[in-house]
Protein backbone atom coordinates (compact mmCIF):
# COMPACT_ATOMS: atom_id res chain seq x y z
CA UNK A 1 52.83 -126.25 -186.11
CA UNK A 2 52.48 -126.59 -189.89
CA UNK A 3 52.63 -129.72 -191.70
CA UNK A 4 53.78 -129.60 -195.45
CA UNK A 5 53.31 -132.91 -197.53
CA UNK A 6 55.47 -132.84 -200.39
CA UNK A 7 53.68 -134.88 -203.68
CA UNK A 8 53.65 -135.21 -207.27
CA UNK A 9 50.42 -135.81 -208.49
CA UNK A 10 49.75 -139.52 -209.24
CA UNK A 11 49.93 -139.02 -213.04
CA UNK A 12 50.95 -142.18 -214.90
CA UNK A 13 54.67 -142.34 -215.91
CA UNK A 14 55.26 -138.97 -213.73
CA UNK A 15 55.53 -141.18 -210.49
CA UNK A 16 57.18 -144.32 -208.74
CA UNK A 17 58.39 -145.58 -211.89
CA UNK A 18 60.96 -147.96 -210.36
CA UNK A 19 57.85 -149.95 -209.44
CA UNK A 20 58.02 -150.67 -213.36
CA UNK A 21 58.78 -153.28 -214.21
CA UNK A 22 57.13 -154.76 -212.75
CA UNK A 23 54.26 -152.61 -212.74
CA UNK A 24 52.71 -150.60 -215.84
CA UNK A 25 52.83 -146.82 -215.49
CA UNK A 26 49.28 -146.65 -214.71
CA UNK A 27 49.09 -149.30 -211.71
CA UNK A 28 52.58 -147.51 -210.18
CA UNK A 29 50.15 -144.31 -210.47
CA UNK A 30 47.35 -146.15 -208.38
CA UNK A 31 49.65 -146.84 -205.69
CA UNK A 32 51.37 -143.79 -205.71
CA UNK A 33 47.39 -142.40 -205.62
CA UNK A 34 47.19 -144.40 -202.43
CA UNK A 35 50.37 -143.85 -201.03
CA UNK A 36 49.13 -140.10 -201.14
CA UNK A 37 46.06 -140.48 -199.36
CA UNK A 38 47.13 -142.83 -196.97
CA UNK A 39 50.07 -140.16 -195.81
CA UNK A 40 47.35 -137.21 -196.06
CA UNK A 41 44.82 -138.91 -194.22
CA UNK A 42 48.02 -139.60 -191.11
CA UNK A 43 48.52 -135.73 -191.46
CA UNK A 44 44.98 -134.94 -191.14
CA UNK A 45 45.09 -131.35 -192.30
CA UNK A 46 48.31 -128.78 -193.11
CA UNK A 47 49.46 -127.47 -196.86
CA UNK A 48 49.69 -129.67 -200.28
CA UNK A 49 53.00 -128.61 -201.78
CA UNK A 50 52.53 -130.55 -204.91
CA UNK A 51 53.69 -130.65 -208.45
CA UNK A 52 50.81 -130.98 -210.82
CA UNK A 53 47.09 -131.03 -210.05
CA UNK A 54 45.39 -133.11 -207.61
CA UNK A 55 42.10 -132.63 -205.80
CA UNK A 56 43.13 -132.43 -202.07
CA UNK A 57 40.98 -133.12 -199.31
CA UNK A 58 38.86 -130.94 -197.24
CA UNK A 59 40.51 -128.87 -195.07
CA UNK A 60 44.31 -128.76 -196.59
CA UNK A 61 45.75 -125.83 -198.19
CA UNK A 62 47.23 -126.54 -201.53
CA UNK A 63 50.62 -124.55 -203.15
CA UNK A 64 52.73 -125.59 -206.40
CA UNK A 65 56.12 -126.59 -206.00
CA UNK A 66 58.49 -123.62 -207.21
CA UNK A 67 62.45 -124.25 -208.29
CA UNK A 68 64.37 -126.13 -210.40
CA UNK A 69 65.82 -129.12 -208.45
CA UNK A 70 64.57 -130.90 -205.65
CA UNK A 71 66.84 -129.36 -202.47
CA UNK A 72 65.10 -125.85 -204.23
CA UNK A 73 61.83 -127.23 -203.90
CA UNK A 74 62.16 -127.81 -200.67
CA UNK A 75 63.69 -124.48 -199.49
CA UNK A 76 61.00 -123.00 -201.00
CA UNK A 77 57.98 -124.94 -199.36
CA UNK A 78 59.50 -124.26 -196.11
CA UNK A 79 60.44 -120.22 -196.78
CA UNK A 80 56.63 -119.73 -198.14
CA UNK A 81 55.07 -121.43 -194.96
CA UNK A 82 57.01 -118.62 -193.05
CA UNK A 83 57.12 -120.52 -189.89
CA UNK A 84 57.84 -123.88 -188.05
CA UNK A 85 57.08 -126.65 -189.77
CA UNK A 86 57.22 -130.30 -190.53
CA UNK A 87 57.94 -131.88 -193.92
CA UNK A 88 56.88 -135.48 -194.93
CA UNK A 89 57.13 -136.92 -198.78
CA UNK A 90 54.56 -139.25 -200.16
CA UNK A 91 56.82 -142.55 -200.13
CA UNK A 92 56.22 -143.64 -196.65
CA UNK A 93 52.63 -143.82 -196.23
CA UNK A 94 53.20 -146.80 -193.36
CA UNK A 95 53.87 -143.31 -191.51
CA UNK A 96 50.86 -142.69 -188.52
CA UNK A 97 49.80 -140.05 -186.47
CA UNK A 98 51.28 -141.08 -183.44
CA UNK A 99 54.87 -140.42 -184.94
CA UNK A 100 54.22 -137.42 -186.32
CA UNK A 101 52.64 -136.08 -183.28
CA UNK A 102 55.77 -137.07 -181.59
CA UNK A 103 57.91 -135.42 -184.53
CA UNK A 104 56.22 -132.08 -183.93
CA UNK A 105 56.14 -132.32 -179.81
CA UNK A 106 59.72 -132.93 -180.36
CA UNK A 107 60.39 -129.63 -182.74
CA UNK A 108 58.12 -127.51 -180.25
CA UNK A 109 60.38 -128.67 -177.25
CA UNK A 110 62.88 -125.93 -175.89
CA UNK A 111 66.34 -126.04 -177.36
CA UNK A 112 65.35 -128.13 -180.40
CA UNK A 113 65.94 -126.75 -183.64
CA UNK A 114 65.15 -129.20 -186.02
CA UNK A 115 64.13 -133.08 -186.44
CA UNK A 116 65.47 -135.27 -189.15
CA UNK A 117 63.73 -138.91 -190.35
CA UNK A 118 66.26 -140.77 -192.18
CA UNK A 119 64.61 -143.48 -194.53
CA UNK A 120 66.14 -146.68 -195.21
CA UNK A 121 67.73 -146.17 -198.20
CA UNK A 122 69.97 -143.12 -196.87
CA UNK A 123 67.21 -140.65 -197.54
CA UNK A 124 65.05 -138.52 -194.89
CA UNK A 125 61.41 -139.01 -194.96
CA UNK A 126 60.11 -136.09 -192.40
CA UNK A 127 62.58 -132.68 -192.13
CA UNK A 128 61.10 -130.09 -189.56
CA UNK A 129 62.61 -126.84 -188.85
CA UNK A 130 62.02 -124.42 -185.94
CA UNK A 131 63.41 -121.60 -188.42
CA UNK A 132 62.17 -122.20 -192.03
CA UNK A 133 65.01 -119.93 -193.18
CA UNK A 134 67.87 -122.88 -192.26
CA UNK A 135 66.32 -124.73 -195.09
CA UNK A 136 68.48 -122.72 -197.40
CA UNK A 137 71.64 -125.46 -196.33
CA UNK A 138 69.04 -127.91 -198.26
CA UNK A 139 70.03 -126.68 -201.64
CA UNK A 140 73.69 -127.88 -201.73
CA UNK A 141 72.60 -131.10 -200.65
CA UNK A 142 72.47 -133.60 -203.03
CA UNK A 143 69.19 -135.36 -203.17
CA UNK A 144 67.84 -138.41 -203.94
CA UNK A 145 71.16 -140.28 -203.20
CA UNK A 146 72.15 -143.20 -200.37
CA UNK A 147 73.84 -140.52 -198.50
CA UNK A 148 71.32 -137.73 -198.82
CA UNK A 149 70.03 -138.32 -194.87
CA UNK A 150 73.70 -138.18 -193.93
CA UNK A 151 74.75 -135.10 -195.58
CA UNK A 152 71.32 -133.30 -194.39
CA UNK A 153 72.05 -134.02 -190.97
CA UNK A 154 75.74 -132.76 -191.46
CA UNK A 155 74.69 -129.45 -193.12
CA UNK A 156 72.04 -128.93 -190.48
CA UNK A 157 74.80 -129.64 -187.70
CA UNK A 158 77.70 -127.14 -189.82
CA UNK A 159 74.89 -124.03 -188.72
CA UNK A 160 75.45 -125.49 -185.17
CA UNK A 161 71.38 -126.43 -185.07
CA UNK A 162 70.44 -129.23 -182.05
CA UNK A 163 68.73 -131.74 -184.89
CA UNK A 164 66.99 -135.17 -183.08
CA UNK A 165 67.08 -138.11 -185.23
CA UNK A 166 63.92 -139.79 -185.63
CA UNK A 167 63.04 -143.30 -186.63
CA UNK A 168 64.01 -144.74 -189.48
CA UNK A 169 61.46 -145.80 -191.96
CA UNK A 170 61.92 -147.73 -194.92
CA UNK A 171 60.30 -145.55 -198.32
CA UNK A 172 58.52 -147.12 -201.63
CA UNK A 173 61.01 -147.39 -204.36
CA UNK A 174 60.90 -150.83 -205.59
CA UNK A 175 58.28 -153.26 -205.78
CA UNK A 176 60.47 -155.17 -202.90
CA UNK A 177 59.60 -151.71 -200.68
CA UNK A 178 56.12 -151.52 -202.18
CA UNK A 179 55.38 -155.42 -200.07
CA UNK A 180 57.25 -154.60 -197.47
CA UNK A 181 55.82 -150.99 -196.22
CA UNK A 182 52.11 -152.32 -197.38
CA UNK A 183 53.20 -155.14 -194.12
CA UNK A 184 53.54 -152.26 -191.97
CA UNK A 185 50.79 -150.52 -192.92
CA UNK A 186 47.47 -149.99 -190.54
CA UNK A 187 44.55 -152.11 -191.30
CA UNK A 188 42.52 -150.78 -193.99
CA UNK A 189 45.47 -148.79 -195.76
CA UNK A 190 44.66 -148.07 -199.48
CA UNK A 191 48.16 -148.52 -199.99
CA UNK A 192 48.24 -152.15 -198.95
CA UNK A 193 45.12 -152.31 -201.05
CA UNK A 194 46.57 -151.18 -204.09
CA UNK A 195 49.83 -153.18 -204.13
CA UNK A 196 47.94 -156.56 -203.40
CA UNK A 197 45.82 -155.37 -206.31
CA UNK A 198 48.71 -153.71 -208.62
CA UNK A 199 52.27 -155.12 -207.58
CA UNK A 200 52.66 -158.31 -208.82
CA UNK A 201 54.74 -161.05 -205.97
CA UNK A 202 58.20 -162.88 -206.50
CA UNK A 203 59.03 -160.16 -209.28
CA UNK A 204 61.89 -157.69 -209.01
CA UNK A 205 62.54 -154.46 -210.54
């Protein structure tokens, strides 16, 4: 089983900048930094598809981005790999191994084709796909929209794929998410770290 992380590299004004206001670009950048390693460190090893340059860990396999929108993007990081694999963003770094050992036992298991995460906000945070190749229905979706879960899970279901819904988990958009996912996060996260130290309280975007 391969595990793709999908990331932007934590360059100031490049990432999370609904966190600002309240944030400056370069404290949304720390916790998008943290949010990072927090989700590479649940992973524990698998492929860096990333846009920009970031110095990955020990052990992961690291490949640009390719395409020109988003739902390309991700056709292409699952194509490359070549086989099954699971997908996970950067925005939910609450995420722990547990779950996405269970998201892969479930995507090995006879008769599954696929497992969808939706996130909160009517997004997907983990896609995995027993045949890379049915991540071509990804580029007609739209992306980055409050029904971009829902219309995944349709085009998956139009190929006539058995797709298992996961649990829902609520991403970092605002700084209201930013609070709320730090809550949920393990003891010692560097993400809850860096929005006690960079997201100010009481203030919304």
């Amino acid at each position: 089983m391969n595990v793709l992380v999908m990331a932007k590299a934590p360059v100031p004004g490049r990432v999370k900048t609904r966190l600002c206001p309240p944030c400056t670009p370069e404290q949304a950048a720390s916790v998008a930094a943290a949010a990072l390693a927090d989700t590479l460190a649940a992973v524990g090893t698998g492929t860096l598809v990333l846009s920009g340059r970031y110095d990955a860990p020990a052990g992961w396999g690291v490949v640009p981005q390719r395409g020109d929108g988003l739902g390309e993007r991700l056709r292409h990081a699952f194509v490359d790999a070549g086989t099954t694999s699971l997908l996970v963003g950067m925005d939910t770094p609450q995420v722990t191994s547990a779950l996405l050992d269970e998201a892969a036992a479930t995507l090995r298991t006879d008769g599954v084709d696929a497992v969808l995460g939706p996130a909160a906000d009517g997004g997907w945070w983990t896609l995995g796909l027993r045949d890379p190749y049915h991540a071509d229905v990804l580029v007609d979706v739209p992306m980055s929209t409050d029904r971009t879960g829902e219309l995944t899970l349709a085009a998956l279901l139009h190929r006539e794929l058995r797709v298992v819904v996961l649990p829902t988990l609520r991403d970092v958009d605002t700084a209201d998410d930013a609070h709320a996912v730090a809550r949920e996060c393990a003891a010692g996260s560097a993400f809850a770290r860096a929005v006690a130290a960079h997201v100010p309280t009481g203030v919304r975007a």
